[in-house]
PDB file of N, CA and C in Angstrom:
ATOM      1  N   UNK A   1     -24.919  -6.604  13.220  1.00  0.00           N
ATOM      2  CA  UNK A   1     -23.734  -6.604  12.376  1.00  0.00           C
ATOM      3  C   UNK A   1     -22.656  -5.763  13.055  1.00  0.00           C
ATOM      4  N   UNK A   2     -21.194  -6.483  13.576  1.00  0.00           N
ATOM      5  CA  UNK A   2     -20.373  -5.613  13.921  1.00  0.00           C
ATOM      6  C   UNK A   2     -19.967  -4.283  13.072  1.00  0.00           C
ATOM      7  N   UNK A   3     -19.694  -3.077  13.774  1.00  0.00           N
ATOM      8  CA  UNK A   3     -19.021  -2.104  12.815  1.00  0.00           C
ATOM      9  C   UNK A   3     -17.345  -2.703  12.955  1.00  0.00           C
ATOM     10  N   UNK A   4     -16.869  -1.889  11.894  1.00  0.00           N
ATOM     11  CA  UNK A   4     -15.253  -2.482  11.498  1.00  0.00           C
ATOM     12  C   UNK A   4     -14.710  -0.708  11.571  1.00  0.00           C
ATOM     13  N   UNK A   5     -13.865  -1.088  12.312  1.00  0.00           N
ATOM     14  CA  UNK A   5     -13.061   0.666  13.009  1.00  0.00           C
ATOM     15  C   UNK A   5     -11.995   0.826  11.702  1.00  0.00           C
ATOM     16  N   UNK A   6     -11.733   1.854  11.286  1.00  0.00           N
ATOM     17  CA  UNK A   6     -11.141   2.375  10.367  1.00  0.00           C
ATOM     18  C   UNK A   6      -9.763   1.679  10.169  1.00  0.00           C
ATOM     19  N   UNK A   7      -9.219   1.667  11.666  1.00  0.00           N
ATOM     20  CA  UNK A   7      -7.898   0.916  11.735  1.00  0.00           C
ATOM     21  C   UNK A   7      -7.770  -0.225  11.504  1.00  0.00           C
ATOM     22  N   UNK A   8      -9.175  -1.010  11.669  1.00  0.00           N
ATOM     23  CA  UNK A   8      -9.372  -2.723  11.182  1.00  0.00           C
ATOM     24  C   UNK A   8      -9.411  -2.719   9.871  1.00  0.00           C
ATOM     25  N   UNK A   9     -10.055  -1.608   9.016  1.00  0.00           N
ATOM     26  CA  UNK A   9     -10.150  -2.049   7.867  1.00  0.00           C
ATOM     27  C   UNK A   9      -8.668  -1.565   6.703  1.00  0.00           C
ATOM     28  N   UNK A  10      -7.643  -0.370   7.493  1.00  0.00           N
ATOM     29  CA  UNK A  10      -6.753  -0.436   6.726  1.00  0.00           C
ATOM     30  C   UNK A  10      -5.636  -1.529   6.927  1.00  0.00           C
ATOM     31  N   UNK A  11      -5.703  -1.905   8.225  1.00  0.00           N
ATOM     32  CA  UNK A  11      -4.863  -3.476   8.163  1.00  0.00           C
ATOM     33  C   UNK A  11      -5.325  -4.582   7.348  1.00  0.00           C
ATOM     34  N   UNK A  12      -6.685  -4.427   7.277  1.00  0.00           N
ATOM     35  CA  UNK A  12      -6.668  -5.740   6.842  1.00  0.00           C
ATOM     36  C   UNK A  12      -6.739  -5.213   4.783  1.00  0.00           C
ATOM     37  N   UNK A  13      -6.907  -4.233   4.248  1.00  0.00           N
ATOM     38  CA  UNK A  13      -6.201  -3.364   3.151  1.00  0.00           C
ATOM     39  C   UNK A  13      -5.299  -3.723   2.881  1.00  0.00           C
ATOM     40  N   UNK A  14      -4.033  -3.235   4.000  1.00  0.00           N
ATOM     41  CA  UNK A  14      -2.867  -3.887   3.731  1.00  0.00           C
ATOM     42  C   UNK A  14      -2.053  -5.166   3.666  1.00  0.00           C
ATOM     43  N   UNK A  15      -2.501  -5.780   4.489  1.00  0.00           N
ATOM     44  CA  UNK A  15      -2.292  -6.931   4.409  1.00  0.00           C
ATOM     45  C   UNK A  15      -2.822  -8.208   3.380  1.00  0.00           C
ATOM     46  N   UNK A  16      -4.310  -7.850   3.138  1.00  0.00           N
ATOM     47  CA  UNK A  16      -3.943  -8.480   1.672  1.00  0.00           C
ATOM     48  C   UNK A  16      -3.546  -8.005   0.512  1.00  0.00           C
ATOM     49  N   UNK A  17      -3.192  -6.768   0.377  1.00  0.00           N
ATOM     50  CA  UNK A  17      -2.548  -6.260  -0.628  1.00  0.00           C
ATOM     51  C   UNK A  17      -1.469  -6.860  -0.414  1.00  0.00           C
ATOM     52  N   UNK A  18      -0.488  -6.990   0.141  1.00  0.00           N
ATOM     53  CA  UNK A  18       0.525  -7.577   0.060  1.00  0.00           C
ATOM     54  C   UNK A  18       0.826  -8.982  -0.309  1.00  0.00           C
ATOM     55  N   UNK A  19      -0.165 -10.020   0.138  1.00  0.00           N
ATOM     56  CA  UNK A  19      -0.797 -11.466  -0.327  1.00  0.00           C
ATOM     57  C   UNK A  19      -0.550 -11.475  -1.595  1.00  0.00           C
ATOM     58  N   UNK A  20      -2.007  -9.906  -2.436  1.00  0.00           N
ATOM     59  CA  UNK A  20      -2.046 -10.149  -3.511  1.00  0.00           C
ATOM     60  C   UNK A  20      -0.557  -9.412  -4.293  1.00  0.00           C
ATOM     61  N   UNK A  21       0.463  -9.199  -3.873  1.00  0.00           N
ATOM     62  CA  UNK A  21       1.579  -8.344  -4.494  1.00  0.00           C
ATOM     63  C   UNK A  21       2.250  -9.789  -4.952  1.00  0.00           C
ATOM     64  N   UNK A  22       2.549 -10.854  -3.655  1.00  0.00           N
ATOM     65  CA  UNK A  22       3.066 -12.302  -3.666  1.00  0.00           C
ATOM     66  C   UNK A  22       2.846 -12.862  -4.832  1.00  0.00           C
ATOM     67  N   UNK A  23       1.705 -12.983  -5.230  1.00  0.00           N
ATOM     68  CA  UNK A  23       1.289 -13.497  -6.565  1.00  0.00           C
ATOM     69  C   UNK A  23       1.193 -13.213  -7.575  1.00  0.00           C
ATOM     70  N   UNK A  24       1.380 -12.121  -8.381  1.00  0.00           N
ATOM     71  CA  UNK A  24       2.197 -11.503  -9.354  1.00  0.00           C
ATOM     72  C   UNK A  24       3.050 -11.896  -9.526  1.00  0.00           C
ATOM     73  N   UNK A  25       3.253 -12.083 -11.228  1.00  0.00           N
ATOM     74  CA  UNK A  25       4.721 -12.684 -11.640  1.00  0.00           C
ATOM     75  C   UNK A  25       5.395 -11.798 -11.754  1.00  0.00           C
ATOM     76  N   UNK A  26       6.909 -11.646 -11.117  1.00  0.00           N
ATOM     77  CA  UNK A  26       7.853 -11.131 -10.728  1.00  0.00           C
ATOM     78  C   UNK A  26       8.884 -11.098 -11.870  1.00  0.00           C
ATOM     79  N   UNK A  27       9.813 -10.458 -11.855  1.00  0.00           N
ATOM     80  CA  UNK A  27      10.906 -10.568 -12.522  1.00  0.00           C
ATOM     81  C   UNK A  27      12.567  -9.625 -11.701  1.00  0.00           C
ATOM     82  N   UNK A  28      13.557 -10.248 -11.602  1.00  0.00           N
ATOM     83  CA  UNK A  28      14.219  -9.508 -10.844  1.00  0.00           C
ATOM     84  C   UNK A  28      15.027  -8.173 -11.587  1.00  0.00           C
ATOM     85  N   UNK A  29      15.015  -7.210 -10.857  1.00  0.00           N
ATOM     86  CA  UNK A  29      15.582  -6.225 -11.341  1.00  0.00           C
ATOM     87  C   UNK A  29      16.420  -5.214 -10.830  1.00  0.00           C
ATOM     88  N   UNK A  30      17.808  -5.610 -10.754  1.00  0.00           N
ATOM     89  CA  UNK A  30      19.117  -5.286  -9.883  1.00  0.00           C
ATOM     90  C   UNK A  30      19.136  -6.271  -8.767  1.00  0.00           C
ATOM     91  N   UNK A  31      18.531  -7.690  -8.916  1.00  0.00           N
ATOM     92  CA  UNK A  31      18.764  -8.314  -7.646  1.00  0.00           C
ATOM     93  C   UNK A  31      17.172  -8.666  -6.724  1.00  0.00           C
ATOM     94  N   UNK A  32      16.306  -7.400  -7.123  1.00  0.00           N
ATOM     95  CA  UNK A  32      15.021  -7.795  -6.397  1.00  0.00           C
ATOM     96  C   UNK A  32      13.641  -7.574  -7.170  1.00  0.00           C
ATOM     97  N   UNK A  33      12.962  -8.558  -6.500  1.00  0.00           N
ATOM     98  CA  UNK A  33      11.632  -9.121  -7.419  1.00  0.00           C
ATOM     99  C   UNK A  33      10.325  -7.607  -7.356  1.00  0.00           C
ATOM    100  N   UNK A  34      10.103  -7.681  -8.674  1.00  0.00           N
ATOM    101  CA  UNK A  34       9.397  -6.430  -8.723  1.00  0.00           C
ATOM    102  C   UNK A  34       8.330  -7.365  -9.868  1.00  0.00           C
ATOM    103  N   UNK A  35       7.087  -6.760  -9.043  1.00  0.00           N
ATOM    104  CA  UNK A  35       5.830  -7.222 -10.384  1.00  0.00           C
ATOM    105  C   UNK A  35       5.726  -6.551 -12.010  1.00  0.00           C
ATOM    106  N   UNK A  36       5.638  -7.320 -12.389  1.00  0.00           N
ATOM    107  CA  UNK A  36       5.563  -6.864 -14.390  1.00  0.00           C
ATOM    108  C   UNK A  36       4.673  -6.186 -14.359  1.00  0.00           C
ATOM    109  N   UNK A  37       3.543  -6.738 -13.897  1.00  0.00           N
ATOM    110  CA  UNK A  37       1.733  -6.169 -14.031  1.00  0.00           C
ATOM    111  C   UNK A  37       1.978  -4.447 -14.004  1.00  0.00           C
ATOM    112  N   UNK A  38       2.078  -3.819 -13.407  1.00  0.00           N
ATOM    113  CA  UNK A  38       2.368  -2.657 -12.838  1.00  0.00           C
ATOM    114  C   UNK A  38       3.475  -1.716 -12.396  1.00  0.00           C
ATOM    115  N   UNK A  39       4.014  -2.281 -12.351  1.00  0.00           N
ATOM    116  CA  UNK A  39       5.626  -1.640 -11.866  1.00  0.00           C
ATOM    117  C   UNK A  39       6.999  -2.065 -12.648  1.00  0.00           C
ATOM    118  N   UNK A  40       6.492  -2.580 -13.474  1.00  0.00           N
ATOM    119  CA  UNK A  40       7.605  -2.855 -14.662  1.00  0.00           C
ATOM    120  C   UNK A  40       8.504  -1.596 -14.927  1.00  0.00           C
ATOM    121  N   UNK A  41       9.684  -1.612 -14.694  1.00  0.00           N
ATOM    122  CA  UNK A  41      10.870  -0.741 -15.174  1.00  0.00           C
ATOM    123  C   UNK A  41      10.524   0.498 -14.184  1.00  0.00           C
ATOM    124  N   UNK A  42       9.505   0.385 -13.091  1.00  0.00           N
ATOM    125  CA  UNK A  42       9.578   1.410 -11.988  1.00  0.00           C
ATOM    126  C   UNK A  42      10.107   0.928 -10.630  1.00  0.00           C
ATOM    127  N   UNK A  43      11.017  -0.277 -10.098  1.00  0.00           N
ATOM    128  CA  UNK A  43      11.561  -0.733  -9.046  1.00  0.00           C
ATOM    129  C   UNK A  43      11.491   0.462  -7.594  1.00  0.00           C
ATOM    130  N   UNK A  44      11.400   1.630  -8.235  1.00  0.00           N
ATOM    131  CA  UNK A  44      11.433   2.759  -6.888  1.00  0.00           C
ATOM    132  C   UNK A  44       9.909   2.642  -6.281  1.00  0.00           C
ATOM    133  N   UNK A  45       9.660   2.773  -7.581  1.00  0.00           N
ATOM    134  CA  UNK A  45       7.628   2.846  -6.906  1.00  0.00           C
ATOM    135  C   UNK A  45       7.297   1.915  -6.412  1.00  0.00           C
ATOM    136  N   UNK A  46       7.584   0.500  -6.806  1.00  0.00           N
ATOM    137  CA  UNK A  46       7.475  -0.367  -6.022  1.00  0.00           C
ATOM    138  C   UNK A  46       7.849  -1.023  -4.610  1.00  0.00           C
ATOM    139  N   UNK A  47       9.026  -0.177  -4.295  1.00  0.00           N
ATOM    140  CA  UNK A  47       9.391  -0.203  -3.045  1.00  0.00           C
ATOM    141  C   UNK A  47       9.025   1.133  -2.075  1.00  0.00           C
ATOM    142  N   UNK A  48       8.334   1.743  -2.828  1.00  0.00           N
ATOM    143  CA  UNK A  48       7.846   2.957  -1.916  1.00  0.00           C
ATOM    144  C   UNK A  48       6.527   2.013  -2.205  1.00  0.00           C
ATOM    145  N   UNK A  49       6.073   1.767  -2.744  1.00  0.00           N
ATOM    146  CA  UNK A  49       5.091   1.050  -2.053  1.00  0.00           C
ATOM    147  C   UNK A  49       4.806   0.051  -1.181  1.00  0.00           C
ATOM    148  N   UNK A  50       5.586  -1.038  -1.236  1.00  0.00           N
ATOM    149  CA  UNK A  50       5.782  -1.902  -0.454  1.00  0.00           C
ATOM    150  C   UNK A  50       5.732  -0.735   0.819  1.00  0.00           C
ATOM    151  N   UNK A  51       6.586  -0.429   1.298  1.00  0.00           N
ATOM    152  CA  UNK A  51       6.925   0.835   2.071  1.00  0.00           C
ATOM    153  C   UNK A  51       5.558   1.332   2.694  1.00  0.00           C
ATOM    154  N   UNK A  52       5.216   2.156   2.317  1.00  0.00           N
ATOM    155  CA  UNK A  52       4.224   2.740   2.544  1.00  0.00           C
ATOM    156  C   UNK A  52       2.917   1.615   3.011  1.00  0.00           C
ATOM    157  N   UNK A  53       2.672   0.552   2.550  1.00  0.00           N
ATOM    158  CA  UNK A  53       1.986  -0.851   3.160  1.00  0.00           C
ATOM    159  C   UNK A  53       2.308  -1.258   4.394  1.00  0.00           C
ATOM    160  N   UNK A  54       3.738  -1.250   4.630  1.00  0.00           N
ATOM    161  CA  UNK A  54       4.133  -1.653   5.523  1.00  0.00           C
ATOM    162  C   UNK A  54       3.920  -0.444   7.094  1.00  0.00           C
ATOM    163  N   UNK A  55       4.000   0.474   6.460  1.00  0.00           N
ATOM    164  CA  UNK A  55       3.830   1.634   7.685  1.00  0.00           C
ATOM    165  C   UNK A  55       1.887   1.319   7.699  1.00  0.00           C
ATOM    166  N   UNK A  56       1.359   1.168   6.640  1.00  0.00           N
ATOM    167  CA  UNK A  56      -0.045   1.250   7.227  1.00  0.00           C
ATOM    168  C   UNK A  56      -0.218   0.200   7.733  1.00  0.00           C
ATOM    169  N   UNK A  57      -0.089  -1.222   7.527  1.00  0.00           N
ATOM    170  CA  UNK A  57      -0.482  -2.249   8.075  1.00  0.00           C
ATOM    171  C   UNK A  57      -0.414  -1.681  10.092  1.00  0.00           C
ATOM    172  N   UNK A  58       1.435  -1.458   9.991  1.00  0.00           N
ATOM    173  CA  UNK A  58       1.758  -1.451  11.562  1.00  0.00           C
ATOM    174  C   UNK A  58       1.098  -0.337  12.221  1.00  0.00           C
ATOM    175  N   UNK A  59       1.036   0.575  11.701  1.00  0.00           N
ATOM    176  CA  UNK A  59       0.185   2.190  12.362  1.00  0.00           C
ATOM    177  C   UNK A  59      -0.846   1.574  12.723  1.00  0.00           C
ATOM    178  N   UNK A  60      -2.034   0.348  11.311  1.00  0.00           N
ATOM    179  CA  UNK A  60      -3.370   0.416  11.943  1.00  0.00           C
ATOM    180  C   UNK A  60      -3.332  -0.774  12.963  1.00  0.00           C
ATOM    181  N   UNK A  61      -2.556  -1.328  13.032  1.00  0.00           N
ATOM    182  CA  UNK A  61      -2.453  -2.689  14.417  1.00  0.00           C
ATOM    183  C   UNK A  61      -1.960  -2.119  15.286  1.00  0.00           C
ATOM    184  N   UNK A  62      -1.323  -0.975  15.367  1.00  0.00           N
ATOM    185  CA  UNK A  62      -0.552  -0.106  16.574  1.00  0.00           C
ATOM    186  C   UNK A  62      -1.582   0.180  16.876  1.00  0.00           C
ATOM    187  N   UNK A  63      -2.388   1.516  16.629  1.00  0.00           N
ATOM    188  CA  UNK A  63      -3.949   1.772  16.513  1.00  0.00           C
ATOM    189  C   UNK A  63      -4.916   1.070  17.221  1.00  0.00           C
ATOM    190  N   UNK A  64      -4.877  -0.172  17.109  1.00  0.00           N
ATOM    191  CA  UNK A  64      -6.097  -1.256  17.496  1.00  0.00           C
ATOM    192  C   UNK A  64      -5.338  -1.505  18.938  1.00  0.00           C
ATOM    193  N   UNK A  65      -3.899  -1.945  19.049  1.00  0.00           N
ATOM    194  CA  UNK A  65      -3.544  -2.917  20.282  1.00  0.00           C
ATOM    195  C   UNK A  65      -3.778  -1.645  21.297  1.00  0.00           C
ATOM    196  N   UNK A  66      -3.218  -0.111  20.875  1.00  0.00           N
ATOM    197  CA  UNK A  66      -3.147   0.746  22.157  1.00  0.00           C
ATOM    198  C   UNK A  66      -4.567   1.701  22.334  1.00  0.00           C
ATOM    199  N   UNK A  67      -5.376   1.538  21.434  1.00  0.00           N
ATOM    200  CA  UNK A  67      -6.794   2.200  21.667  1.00  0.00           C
ATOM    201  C   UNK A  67      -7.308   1.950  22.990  1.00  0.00           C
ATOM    202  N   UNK A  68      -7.051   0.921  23.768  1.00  0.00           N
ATOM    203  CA  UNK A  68      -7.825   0.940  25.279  1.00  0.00           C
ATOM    204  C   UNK A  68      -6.541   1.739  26.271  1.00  0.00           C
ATOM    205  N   UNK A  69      -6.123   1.239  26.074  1.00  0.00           N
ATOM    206  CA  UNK A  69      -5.144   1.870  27.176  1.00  0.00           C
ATOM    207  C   UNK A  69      -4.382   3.134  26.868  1.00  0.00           C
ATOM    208  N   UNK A  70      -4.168   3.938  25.494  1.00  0.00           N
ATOM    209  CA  UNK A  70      -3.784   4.827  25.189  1.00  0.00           C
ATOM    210  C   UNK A  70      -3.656   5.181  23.750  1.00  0.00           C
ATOM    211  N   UNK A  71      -5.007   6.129  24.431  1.00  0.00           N
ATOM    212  CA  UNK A  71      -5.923   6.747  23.003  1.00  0.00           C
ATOM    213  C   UNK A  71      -5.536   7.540  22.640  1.00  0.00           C
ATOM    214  N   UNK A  72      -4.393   8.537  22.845  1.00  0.00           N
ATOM    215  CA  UNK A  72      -3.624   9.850  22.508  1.00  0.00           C
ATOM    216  C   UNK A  72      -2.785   8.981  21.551  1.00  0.00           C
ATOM    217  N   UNK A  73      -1.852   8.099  21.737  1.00  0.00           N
ATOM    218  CA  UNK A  73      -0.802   7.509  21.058  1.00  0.00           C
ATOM    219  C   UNK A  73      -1.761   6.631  20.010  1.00  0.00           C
ATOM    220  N   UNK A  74      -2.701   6.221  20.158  1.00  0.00           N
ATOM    221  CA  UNK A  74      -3.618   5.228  19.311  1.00  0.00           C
ATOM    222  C   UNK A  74      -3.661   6.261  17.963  1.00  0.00           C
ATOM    223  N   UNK A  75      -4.382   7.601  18.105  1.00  0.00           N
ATOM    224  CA  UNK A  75      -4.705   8.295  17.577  1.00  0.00           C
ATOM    225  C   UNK A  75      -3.835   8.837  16.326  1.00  0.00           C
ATOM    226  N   UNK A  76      -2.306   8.960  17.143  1.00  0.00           N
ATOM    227  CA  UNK A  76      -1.158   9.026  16.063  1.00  0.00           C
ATOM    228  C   UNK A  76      -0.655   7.950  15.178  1.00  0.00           C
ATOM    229  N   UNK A  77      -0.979   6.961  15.614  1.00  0.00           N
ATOM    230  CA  UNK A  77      -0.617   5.452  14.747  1.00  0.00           C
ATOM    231  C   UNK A  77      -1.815   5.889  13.983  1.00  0.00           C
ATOM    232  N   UNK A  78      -3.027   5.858  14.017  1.00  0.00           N
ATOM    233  CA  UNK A  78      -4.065   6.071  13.011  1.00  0.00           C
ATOM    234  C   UNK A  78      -3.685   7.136  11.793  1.00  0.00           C
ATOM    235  N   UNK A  79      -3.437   8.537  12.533  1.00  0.00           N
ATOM    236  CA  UNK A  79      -2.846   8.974  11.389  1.00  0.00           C
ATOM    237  C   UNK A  79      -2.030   8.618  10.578  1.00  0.00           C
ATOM    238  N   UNK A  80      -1.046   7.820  10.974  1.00  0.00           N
ATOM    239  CA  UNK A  80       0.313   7.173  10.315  1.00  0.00           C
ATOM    240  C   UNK A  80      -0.262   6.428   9.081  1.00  0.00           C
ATOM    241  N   UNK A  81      -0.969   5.176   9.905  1.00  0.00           N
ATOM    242  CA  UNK A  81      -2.218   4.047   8.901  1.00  0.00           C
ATOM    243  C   UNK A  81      -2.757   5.079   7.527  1.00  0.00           C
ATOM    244  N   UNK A  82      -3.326   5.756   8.047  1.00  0.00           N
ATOM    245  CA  UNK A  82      -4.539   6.905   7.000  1.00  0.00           C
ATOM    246  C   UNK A  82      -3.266   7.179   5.982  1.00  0.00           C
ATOM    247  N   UNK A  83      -2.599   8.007   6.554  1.00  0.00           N
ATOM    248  CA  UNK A  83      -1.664   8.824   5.690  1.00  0.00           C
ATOM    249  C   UNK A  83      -0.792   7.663   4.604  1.00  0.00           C
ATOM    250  N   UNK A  84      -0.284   6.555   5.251  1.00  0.00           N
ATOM    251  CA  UNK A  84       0.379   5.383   4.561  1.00  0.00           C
ATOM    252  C   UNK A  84      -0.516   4.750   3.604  1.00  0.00           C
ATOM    253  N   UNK A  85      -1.528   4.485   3.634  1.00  0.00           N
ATOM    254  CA  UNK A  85      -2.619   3.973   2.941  1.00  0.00           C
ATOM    255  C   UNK A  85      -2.828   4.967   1.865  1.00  0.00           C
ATOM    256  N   UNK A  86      -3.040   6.398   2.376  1.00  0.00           N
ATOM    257  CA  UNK A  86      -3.538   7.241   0.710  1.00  0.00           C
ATOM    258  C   UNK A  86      -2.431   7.175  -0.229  1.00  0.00           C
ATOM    259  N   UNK A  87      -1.312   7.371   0.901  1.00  0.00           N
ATOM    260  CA  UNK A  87       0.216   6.854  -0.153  1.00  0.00           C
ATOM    261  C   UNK A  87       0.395   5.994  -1.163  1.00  0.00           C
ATOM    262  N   UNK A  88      -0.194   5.063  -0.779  1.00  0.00           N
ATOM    263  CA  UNK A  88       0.192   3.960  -1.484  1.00  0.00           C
ATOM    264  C   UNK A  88      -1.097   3.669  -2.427  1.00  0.00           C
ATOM    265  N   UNK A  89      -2.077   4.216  -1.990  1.00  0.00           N
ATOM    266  CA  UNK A  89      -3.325   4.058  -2.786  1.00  0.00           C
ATOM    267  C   UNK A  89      -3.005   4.976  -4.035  1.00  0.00           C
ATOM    268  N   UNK A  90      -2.320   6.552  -3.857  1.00  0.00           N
ATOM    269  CA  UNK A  90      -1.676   6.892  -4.979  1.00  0.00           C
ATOM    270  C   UNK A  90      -0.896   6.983  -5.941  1.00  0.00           C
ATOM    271  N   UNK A  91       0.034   5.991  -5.373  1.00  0.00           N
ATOM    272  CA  UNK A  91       0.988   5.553  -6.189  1.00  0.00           C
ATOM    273  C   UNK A  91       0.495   4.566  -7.189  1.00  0.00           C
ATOM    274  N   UNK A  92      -0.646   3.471  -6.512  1.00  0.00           N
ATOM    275  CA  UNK A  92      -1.224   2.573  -7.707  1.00  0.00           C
ATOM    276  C   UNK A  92      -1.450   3.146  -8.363  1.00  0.00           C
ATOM    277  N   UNK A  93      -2.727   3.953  -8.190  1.00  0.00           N
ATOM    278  CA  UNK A  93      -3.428   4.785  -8.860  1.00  0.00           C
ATOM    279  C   UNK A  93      -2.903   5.560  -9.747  1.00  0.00           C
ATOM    280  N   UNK A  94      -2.078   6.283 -10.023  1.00  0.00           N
ATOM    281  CA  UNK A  94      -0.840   6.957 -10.442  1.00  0.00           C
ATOM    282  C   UNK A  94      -0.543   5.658 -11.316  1.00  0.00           C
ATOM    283  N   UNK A  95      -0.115   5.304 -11.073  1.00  0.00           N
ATOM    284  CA  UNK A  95       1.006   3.907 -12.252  1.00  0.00           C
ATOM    285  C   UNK A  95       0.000   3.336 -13.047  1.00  0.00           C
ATOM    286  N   UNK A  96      -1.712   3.184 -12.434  1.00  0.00           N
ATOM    287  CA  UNK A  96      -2.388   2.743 -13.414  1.00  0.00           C
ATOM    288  C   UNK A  96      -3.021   3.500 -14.522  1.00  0.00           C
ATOM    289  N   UNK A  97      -3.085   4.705 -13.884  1.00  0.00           N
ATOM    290  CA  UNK A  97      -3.283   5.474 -15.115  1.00  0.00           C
ATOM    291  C   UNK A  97      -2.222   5.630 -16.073  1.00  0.00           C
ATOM    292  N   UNK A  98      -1.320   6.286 -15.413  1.00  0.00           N
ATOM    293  CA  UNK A  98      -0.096   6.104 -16.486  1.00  0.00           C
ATOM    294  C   UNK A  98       0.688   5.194 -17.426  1.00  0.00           C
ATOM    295  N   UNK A  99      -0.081   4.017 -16.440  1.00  0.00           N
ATOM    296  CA  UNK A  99       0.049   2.831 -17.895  1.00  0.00           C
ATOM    297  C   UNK A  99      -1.419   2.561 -18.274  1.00  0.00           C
ATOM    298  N   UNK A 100      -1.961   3.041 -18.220  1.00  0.00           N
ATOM    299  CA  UNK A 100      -3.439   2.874 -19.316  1.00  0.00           C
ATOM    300  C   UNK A 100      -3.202   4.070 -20.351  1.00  0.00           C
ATOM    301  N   UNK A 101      -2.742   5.055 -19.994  1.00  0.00           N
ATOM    302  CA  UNK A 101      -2.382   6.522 -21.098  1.00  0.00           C
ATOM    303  C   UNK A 101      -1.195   6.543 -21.578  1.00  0.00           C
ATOM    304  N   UNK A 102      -0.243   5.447 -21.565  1.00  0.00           N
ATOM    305  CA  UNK A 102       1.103   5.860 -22.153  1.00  0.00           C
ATOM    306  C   UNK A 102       1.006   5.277 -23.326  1.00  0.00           C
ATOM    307  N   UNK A 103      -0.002   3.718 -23.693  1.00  0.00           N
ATOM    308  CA  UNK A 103       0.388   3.739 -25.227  1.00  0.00           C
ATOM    309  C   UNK A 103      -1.001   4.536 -25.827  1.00  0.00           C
ATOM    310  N   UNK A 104      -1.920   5.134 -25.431  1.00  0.00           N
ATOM    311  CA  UNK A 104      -2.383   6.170 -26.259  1.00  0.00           C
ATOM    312  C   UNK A 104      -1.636   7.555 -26.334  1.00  0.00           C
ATOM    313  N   UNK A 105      -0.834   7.859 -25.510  1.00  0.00           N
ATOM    314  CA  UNK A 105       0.180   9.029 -26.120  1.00  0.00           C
ATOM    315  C   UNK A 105       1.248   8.779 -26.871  1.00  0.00           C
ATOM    316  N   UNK A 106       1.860   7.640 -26.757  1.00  0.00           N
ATOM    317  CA  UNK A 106       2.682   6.857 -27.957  1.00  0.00           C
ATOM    318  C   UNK A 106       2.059   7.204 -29.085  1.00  0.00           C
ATOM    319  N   UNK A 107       0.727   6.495 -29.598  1.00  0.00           N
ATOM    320  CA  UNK A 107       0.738   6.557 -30.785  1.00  0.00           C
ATOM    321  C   UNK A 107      -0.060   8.222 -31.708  1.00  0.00           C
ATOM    322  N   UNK A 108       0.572   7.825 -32.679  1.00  0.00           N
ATOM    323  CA  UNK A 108       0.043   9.176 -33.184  1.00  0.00           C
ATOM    324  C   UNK A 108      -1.108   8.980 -33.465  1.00  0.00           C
TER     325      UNK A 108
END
């Protein structure tokens, strides 16, 4: 069984996260499409997320293409990947709790 290098598995993280962002029904808001599911009436978070996807996808394919030939620079795209990924892993995370706990603090 091949092993899968850290940098393979946050590209490929990101990249279907983004697939699955596509398919969410959208609604526009000031002009650009933001998912209901989750990010409803938060347009910032959603583009810091997008954001933050986008730096991990490229860090962990940066990562993979320069690992043979230059493993010092490989090493810093990895961090980039890692660091972009917890980003954005907290921001879901973050928005899903906060919309699973906002209508139990609503109600009395």
């Amino acid at each position: 069984m091949p092993r899968i290098s850290m940098e393979e598995a946050i590209t490929v993280v990101a990249f279907v996260s983004v697939f699955l962002l596509l398919k969410l029904p959208m609604e526009k808001i000031d002009g650009n499409p933001v998912p209901t599911v989750i990010f409803k009436d938060r347009p910032p978070h959603f583009h810091a997320f997008v954001l933050l996807l986008v730096f991990s996808f490229s860090g962990g394919l940066m990562a993979i293409s320069l690992r043979p030939l230059y493993p010092k620079i490989a090493v810093y795209c990895r961090y980039m990947a890692v660091l972009s990924i917890t980003g954005a892993a907290s921001i879901f995370s973050g928005l899903a709790i906060v919309g699973l706990l906002a209508p139990r603090l609503a109600s009395p």
